[in-house]
PDB file of N, CA and C in Angstrom:
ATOM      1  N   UNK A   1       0.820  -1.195   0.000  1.00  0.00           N
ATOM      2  CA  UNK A   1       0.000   0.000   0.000  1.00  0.00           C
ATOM      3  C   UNK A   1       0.864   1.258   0.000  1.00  0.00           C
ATOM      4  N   UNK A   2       2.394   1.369   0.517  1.00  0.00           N
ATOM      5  CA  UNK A   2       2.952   2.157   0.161  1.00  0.00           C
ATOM      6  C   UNK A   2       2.468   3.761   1.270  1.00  0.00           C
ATOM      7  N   UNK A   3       1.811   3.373   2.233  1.00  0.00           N
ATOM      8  CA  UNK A   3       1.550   4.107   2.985  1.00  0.00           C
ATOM      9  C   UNK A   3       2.123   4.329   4.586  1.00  0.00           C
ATOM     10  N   UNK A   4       2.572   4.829   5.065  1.00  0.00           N
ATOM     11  CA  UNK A   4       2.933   5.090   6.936  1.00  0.00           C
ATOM     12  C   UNK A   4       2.194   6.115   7.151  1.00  0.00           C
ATOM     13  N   UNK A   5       1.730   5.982   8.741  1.00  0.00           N
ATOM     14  CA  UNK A   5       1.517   7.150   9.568  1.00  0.00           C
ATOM     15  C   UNK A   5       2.805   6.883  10.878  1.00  0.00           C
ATOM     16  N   UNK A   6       3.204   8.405  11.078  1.00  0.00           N
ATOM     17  CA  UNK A   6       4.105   8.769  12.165  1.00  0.00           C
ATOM     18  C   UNK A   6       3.081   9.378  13.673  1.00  0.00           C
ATOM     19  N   UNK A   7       3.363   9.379  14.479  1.00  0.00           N
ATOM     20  CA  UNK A   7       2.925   9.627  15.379  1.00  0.00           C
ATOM     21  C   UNK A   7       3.703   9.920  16.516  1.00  0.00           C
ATOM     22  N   UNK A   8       3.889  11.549  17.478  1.00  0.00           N
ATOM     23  CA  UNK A   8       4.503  11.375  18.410  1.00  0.00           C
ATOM     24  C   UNK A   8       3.853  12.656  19.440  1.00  0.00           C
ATOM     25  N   UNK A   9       4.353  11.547  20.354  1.00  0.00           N
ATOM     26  CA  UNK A   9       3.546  12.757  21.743  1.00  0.00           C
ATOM     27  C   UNK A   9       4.048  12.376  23.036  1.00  0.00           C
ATOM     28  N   UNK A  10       2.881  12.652  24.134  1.00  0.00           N
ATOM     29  CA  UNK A  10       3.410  12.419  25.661  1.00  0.00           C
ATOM     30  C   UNK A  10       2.881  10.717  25.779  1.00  0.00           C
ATOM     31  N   UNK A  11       3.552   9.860  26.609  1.00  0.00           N
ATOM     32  CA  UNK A  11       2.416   9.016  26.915  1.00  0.00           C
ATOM     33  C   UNK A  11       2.131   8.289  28.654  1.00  0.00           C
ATOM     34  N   UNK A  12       1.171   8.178  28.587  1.00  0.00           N
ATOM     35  CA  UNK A  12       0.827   7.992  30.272  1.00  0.00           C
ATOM     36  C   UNK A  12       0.225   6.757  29.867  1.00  0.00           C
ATOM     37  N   UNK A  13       0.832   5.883  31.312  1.00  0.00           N
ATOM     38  CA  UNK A  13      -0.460   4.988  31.587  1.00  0.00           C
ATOM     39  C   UNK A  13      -1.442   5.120  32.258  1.00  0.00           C
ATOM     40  N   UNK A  14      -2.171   4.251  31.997  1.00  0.00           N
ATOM     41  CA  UNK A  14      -4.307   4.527  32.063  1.00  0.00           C
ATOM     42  C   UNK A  14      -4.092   4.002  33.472  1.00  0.00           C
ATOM     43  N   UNK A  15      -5.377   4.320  34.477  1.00  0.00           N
ATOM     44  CA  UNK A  15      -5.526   3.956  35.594  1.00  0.00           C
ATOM     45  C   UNK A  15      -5.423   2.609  36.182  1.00  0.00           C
ATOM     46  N   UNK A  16      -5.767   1.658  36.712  1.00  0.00           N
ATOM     47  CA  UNK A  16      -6.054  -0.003  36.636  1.00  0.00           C
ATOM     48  C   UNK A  16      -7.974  -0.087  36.382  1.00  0.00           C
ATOM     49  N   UNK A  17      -8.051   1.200  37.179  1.00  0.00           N
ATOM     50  CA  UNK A  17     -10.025   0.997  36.841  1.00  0.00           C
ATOM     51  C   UNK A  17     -10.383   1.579  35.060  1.00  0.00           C
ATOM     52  N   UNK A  18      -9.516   1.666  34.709  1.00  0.00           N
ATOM     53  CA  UNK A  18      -9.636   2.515  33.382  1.00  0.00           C
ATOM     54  C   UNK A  18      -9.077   1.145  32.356  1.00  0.00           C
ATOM     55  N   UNK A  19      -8.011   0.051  32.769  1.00  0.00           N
ATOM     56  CA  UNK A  19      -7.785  -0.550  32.187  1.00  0.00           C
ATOM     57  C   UNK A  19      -8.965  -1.902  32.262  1.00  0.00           C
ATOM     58  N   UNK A  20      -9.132  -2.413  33.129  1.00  0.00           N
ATOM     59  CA  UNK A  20     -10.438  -2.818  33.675  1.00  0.00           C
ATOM     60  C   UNK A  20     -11.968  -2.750  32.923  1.00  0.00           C
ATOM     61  N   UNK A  21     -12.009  -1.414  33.134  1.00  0.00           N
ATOM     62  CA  UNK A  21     -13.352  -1.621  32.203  1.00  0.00           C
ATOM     63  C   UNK A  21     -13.248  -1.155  30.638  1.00  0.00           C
ATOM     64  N   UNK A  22     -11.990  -0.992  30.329  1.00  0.00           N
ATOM     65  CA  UNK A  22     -11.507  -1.796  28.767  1.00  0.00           C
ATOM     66  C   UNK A  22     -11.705  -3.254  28.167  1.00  0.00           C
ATOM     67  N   UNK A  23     -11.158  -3.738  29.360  1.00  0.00           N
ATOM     68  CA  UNK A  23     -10.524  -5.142  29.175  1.00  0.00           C
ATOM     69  C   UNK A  23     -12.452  -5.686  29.314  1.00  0.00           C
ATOM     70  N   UNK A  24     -12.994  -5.475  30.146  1.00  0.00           N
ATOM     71  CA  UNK A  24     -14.427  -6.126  29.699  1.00  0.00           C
ATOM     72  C   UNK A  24     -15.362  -5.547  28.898  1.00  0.00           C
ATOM     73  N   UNK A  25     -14.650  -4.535  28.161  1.00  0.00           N
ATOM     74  CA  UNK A  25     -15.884  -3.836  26.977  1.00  0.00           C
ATOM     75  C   UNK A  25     -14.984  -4.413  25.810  1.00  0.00           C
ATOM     76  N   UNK A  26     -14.038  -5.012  25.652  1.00  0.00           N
ATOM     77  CA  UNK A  26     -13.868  -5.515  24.542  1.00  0.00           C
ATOM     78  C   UNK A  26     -14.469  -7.303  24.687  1.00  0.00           C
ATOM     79  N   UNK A  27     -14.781  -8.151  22.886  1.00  0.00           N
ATOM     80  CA  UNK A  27     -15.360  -9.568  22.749  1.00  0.00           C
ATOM     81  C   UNK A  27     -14.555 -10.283  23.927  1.00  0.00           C
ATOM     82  N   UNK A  28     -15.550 -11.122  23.802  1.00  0.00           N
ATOM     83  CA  UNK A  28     -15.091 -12.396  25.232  1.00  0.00           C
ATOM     84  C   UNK A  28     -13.131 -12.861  24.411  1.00  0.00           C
ATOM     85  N   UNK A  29     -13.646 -13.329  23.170  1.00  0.00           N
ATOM     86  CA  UNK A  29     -12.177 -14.028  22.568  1.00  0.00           C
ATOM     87  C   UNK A  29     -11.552 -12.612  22.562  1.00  0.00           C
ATOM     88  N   UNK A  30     -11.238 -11.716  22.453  1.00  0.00           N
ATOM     89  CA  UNK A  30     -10.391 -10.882  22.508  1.00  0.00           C
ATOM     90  C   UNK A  30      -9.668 -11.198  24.181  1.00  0.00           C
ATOM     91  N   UNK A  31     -10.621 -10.756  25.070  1.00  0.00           N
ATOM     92  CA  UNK A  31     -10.061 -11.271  26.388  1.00  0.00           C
ATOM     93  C   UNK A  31      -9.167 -12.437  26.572  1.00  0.00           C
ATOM     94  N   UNK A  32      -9.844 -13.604  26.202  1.00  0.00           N
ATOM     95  CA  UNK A  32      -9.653 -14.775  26.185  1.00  0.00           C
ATOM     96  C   UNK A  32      -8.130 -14.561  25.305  1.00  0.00           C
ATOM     97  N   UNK A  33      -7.783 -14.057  24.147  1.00  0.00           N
ATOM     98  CA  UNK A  33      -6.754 -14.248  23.479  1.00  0.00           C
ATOM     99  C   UNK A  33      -5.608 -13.421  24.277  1.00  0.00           C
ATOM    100  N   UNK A  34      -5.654 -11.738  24.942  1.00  0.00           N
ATOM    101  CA  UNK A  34      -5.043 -11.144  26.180  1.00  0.00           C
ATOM    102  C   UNK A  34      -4.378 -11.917  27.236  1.00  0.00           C
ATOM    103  N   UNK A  35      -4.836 -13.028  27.868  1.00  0.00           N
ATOM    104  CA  UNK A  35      -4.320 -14.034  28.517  1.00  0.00           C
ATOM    105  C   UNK A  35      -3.615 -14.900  27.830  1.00  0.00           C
ATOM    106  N   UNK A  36      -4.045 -15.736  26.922  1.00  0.00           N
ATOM    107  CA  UNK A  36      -2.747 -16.232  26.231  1.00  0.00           C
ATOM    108  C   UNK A  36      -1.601 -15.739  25.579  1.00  0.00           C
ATOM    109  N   UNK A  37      -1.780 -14.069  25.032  1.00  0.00           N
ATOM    110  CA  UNK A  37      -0.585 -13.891  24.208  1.00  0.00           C
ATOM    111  C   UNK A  37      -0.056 -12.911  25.419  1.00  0.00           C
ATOM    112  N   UNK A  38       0.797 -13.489  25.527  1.00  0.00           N
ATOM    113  CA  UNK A  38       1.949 -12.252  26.974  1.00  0.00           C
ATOM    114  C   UNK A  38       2.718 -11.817  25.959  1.00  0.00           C
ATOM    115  N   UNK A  39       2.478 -10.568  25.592  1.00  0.00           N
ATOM    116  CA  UNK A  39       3.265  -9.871  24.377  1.00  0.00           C
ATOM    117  C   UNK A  39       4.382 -10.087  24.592  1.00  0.00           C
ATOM    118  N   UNK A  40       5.267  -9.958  24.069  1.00  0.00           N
ATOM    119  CA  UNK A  40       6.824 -10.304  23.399  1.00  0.00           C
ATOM    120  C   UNK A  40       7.473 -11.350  23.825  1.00  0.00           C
ATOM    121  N   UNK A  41       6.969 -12.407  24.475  1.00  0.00           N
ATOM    122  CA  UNK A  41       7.566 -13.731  25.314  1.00  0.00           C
ATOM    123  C   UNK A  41       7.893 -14.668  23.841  1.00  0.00           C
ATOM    124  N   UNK A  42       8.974 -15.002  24.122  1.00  0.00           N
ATOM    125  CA  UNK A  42       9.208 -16.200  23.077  1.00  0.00           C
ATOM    126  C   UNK A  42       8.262 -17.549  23.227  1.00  0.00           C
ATOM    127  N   UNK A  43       7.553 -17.686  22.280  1.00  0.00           N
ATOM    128  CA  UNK A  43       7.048 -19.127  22.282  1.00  0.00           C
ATOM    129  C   UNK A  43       7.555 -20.160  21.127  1.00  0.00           C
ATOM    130  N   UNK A  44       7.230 -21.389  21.347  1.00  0.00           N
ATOM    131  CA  UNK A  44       7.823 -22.608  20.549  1.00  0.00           C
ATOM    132  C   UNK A  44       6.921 -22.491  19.405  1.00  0.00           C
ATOM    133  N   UNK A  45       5.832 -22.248  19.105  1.00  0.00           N
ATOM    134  CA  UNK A  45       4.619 -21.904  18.089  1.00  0.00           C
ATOM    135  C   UNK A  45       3.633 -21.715  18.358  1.00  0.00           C
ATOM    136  N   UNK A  46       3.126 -21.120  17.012  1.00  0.00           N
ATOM    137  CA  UNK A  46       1.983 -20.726  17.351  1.00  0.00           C
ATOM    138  C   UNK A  46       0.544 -21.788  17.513  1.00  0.00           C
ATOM    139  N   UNK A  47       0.957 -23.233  17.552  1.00  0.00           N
ATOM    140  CA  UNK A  47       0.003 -24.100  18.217  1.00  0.00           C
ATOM    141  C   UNK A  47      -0.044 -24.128  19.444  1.00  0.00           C
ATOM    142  N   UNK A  48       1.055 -23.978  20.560  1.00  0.00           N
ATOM    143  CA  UNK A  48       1.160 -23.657  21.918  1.00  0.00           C
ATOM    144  C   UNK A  48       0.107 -22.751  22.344  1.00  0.00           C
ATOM    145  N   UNK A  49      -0.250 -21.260  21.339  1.00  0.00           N
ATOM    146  CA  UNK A  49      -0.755 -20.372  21.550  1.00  0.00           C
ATOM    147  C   UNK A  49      -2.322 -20.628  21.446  1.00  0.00           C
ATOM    148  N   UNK A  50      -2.942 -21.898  20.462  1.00  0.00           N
ATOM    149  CA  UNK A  50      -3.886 -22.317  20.040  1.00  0.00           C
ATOM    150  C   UNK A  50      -4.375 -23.158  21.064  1.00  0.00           C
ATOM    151  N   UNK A  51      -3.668 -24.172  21.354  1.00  0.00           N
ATOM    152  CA  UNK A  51      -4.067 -25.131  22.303  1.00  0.00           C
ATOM    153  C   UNK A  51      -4.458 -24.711  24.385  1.00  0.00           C
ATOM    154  N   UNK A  52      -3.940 -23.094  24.651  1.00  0.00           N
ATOM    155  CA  UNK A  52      -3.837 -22.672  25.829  1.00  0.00           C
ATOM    156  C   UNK A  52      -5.553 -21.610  25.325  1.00  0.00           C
ATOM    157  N   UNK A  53      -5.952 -21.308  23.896  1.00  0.00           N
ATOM    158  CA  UNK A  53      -6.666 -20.421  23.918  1.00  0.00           C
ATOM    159  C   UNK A  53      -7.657 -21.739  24.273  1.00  0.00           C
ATOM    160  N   UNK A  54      -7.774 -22.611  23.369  1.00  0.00           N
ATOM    161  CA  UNK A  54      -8.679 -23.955  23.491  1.00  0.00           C
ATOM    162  C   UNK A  54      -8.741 -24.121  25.333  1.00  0.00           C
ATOM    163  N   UNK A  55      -7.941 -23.970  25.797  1.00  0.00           N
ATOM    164  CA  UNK A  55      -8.385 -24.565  27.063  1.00  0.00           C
ATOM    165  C   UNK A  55      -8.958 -23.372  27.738  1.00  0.00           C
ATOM    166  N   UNK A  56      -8.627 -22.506  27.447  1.00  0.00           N
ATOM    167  CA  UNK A  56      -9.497 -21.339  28.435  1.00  0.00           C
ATOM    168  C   UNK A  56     -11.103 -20.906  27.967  1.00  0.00           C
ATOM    169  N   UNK A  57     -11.252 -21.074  26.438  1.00  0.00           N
ATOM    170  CA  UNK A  57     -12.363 -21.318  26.358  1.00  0.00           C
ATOM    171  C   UNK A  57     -13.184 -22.104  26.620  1.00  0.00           C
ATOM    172  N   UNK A  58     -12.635 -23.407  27.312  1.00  0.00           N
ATOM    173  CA  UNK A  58     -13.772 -24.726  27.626  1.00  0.00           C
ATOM    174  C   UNK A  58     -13.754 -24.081  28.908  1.00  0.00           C
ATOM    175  N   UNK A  59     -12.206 -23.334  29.489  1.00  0.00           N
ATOM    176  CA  UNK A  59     -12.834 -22.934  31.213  1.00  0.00           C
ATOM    177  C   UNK A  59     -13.396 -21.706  31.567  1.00  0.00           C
ATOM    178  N   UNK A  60     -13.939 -21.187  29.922  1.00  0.00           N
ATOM    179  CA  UNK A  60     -14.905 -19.940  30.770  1.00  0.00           C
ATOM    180  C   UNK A  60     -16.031 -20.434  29.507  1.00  0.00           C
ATOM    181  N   UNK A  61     -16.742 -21.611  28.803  1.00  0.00           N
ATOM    182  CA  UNK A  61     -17.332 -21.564  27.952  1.00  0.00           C
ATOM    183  C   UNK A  61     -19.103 -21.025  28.984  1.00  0.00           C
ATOM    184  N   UNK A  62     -19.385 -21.271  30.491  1.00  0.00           N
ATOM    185  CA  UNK A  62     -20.274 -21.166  30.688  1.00  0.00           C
ATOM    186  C   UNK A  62     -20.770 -19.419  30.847  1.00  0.00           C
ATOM    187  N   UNK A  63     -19.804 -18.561  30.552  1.00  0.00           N
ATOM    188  CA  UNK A  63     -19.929 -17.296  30.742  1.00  0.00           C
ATOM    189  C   UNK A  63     -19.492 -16.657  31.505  1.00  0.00           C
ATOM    190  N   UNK A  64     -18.770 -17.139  32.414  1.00  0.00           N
ATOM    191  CA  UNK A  64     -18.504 -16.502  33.889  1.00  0.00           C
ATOM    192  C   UNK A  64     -17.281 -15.171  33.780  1.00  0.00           C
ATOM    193  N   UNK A  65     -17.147 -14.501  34.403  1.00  0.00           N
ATOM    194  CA  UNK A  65     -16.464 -13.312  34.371  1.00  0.00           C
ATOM    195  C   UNK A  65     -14.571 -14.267  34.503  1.00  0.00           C
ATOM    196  N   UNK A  66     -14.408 -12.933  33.268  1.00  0.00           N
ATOM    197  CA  UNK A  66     -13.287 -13.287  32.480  1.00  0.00           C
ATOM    198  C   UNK A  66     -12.361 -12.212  33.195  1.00  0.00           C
ATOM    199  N   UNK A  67     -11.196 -12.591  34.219  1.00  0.00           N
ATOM    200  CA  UNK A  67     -10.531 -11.834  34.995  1.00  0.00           C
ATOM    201  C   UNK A  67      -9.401 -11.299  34.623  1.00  0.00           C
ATOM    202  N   UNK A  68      -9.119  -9.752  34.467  1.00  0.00           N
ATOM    203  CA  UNK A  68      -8.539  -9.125  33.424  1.00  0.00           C
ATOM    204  C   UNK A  68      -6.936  -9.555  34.018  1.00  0.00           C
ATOM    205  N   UNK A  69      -6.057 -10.083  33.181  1.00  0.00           N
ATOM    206  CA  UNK A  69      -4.330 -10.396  33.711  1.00  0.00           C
ATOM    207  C   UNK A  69      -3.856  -9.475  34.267  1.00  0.00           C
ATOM    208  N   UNK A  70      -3.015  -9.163  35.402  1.00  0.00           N
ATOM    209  CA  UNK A  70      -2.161  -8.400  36.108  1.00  0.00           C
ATOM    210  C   UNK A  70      -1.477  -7.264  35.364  1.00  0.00           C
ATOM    211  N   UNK A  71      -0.862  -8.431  33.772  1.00  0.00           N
ATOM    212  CA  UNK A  71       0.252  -7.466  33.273  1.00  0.00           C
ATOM    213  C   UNK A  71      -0.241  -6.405  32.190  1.00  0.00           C
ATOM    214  N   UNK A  72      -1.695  -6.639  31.956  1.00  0.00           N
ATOM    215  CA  UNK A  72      -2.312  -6.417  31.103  1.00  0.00           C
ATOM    216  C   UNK A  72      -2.720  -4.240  31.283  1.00  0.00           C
ATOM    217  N   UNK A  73      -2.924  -3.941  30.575  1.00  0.00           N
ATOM    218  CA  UNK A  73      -3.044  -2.248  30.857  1.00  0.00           C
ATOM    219  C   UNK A  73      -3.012  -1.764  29.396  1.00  0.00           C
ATOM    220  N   UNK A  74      -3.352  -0.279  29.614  1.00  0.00           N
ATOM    221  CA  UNK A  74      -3.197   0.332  28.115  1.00  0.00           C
ATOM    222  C   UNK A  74      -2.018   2.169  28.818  1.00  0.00           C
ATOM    223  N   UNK A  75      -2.407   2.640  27.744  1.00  0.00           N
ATOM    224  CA  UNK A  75      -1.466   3.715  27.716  1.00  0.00           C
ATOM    225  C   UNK A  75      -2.659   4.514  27.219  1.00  0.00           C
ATOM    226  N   UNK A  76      -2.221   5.976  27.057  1.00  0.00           N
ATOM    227  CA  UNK A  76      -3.021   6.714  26.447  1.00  0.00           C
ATOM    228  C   UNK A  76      -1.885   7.925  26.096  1.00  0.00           C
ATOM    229  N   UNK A  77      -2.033   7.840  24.486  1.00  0.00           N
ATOM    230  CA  UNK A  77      -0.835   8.790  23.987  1.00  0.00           C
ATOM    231  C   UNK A  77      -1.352  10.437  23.639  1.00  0.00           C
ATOM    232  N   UNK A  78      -1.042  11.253  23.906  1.00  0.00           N
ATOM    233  CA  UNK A  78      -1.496  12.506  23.560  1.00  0.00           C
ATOM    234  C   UNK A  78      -0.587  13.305  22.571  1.00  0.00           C
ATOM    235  N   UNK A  79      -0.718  13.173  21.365  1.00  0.00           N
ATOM    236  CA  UNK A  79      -0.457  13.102  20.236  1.00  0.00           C
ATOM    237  C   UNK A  79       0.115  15.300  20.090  1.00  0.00           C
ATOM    238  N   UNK A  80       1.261  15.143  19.284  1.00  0.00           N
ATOM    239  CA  UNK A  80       1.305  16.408  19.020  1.00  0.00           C
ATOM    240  C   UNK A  80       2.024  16.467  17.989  1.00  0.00           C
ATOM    241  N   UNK A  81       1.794  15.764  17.141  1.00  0.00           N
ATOM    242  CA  UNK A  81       2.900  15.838  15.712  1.00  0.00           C
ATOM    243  C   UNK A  81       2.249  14.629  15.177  1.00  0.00           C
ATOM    244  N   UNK A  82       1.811  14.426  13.810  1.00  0.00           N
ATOM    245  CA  UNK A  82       1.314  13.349  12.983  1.00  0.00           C
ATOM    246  C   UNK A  82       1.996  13.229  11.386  1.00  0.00           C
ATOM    247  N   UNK A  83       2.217  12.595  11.015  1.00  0.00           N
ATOM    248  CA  UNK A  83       3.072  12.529   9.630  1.00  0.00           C
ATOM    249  C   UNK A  83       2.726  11.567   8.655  1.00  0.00           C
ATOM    250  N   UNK A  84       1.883  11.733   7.431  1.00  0.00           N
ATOM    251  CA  UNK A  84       1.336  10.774   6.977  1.00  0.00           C
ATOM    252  C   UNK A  84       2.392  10.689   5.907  1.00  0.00           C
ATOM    253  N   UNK A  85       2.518   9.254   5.312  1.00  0.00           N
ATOM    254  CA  UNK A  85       3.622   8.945   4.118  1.00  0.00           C
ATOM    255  C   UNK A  85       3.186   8.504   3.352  1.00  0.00           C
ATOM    256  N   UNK A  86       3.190   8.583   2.019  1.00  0.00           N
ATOM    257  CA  UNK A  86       2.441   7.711   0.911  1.00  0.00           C
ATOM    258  C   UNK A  86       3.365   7.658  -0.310  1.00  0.00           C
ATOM    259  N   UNK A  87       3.465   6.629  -0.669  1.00  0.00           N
ATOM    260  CA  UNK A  87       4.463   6.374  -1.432  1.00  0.00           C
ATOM    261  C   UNK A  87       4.282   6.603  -2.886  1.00  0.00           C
ATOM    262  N   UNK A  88       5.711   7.087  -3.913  1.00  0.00           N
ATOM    263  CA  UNK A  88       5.400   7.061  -4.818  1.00  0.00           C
ATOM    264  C   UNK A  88       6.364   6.777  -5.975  1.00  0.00           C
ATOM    265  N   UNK A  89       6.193   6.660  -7.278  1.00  0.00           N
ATOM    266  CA  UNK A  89       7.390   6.101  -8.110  1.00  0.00           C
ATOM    267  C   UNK A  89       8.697   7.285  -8.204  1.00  0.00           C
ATOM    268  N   UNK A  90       9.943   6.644  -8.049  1.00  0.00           N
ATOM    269  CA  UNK A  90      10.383   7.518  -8.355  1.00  0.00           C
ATOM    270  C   UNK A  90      11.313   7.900  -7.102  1.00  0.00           C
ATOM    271  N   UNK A  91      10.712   7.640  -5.930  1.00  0.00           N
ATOM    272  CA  UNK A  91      10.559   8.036  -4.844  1.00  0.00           C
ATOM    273  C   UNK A  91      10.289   9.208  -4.338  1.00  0.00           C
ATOM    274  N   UNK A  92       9.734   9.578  -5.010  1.00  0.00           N
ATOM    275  CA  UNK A  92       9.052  11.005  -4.760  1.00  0.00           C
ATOM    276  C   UNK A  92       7.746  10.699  -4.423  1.00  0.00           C
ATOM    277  N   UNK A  93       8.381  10.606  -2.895  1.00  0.00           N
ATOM    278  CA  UNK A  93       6.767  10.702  -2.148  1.00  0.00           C
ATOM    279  C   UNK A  93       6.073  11.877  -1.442  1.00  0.00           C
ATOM    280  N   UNK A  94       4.973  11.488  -0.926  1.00  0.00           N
ATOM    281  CA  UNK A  94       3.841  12.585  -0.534  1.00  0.00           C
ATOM    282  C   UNK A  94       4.302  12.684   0.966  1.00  0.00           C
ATOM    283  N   UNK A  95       5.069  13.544   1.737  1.00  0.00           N
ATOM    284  CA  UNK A  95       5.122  13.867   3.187  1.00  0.00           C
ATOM    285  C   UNK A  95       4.506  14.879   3.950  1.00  0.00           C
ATOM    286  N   UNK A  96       2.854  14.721   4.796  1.00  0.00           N
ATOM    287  CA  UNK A  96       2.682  16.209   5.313  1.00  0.00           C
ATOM    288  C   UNK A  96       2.484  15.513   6.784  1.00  0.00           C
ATOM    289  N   UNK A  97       3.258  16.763   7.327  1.00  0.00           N
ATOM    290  CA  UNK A  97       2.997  16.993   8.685  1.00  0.00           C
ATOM    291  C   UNK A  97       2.106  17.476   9.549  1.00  0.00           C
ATOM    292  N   UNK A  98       1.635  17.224  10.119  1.00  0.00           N
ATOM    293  CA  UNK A  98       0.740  17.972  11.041  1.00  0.00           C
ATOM    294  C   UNK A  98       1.292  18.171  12.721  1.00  0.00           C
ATOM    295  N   UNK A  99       1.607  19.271  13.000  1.00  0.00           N
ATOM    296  CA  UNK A  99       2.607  19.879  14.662  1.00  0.00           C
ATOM    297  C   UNK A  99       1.708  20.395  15.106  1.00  0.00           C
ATOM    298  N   UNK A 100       1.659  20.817  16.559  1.00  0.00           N
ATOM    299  CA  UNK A 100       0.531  21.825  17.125  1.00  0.00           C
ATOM    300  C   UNK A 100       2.070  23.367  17.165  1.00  0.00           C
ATOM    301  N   UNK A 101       1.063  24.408  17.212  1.00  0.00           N
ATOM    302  CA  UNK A 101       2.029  25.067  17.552  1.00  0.00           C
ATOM    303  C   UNK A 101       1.549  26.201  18.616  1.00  0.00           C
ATOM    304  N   UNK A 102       2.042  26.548  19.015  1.00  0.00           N
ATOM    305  CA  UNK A 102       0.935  27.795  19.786  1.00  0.00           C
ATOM    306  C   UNK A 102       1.054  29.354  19.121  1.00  0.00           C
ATOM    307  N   UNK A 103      -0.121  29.769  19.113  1.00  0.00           N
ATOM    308  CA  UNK A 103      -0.211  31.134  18.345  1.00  0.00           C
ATOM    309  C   UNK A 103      -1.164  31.840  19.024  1.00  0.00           C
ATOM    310  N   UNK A 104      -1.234  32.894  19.491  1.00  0.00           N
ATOM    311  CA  UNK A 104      -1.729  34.147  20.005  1.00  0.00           C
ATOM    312  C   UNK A 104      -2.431  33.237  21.654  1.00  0.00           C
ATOM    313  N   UNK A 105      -1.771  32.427  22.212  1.00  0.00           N
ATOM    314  CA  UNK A 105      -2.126  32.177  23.345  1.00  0.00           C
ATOM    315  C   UNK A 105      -3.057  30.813  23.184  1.00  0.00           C
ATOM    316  N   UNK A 106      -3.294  30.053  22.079  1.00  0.00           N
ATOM    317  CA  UNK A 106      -3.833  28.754  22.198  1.00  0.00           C
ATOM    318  C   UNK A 106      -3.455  27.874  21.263  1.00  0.00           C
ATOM    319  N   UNK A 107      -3.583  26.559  20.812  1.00  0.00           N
ATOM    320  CA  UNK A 107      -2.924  25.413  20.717  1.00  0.00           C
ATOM    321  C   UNK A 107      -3.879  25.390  18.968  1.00  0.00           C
ATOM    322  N   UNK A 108      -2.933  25.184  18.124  1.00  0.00           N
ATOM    323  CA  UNK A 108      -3.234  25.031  16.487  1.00  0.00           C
ATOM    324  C   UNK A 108      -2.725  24.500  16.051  1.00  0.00           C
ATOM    325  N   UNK A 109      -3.338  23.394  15.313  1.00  0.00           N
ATOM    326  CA  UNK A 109      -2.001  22.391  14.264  1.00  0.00           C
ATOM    327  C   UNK A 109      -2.047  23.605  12.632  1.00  0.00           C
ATOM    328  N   UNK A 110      -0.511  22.923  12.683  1.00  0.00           N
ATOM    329  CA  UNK A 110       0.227  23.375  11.799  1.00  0.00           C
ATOM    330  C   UNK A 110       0.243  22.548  10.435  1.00  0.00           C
ATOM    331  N   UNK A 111       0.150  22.758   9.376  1.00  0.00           N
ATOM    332  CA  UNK A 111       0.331  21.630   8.055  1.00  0.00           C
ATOM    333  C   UNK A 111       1.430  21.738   7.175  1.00  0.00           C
ATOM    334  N   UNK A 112       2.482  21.216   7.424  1.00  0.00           N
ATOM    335  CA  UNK A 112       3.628  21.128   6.344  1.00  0.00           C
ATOM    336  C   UNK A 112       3.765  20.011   5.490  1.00  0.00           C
ATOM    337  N   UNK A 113       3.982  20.849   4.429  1.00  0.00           N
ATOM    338  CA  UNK A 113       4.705  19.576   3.099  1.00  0.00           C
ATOM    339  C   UNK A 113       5.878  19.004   3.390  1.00  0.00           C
ATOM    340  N   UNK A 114       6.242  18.144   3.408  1.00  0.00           N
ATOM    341  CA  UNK A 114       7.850  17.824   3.844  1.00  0.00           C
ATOM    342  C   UNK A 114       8.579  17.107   2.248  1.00  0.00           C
ATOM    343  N   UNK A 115       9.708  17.180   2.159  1.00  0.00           N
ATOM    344  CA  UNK A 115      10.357  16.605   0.658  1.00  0.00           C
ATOM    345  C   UNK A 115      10.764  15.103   1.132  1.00  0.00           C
ATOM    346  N   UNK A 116      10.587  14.279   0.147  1.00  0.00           N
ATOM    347  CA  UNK A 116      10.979  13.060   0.200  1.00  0.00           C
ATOM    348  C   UNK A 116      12.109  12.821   0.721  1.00  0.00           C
TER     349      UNK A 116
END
């Protein structure tokens, strides 16, 4: 597709009651898959990953509350610079920026062209 977005800002993590009632407003298998994949842990394959989702679904198939993992949380990024990329022949691609900047006492994004 020949496309990126850039993105950069402050970032904080979210409360535990904020991560919480994330973690149960998203699908049951989404949950269910959160517990099996411990992001960046080396595993032997991805049947290991299949066969641990299989078992947690037979041990919550009756509905029962799905208990959000310890390590589990989100972030919340507050964005102040965006950079979309789109590619093109030649390599002359499409670069615009978007910065906040401040002007006469309040907060305005800015739009620059940038050169390949």
């Amino acid at each position: 597709m020949n496309r990126q977005v850039r993105v950069e800002g402050s970032v904080q993590k979210v409360s535990e009651e904020e991560s919480e009632k994330y973690f149960h407003s998203r699908p049951r298998g989404s949950q269910l898959g959160a517990i099996v994949s411990k992001q960046s842990t080396v595993i032997s394959g991805r049947e290991v990953l299949q066969q641990a989702y299989k078992e947690l679904e037979q041990k919550y198939s009756d509905g029962s509350f799905i208990p959000k993992p310890d390590y589990w949380g989100g972030y919340r990024l507050t964005p102040n610079l965006f950079e979309f990329w789109q590619g093109q022949q030649s390599r002359l691609h499409d670069r615009l920026q978007y910065s906040q900047r401040e002007v006469g006492g309040s907060t305005e994004w800015h739009i620059q062209r940038l050169s390949p």
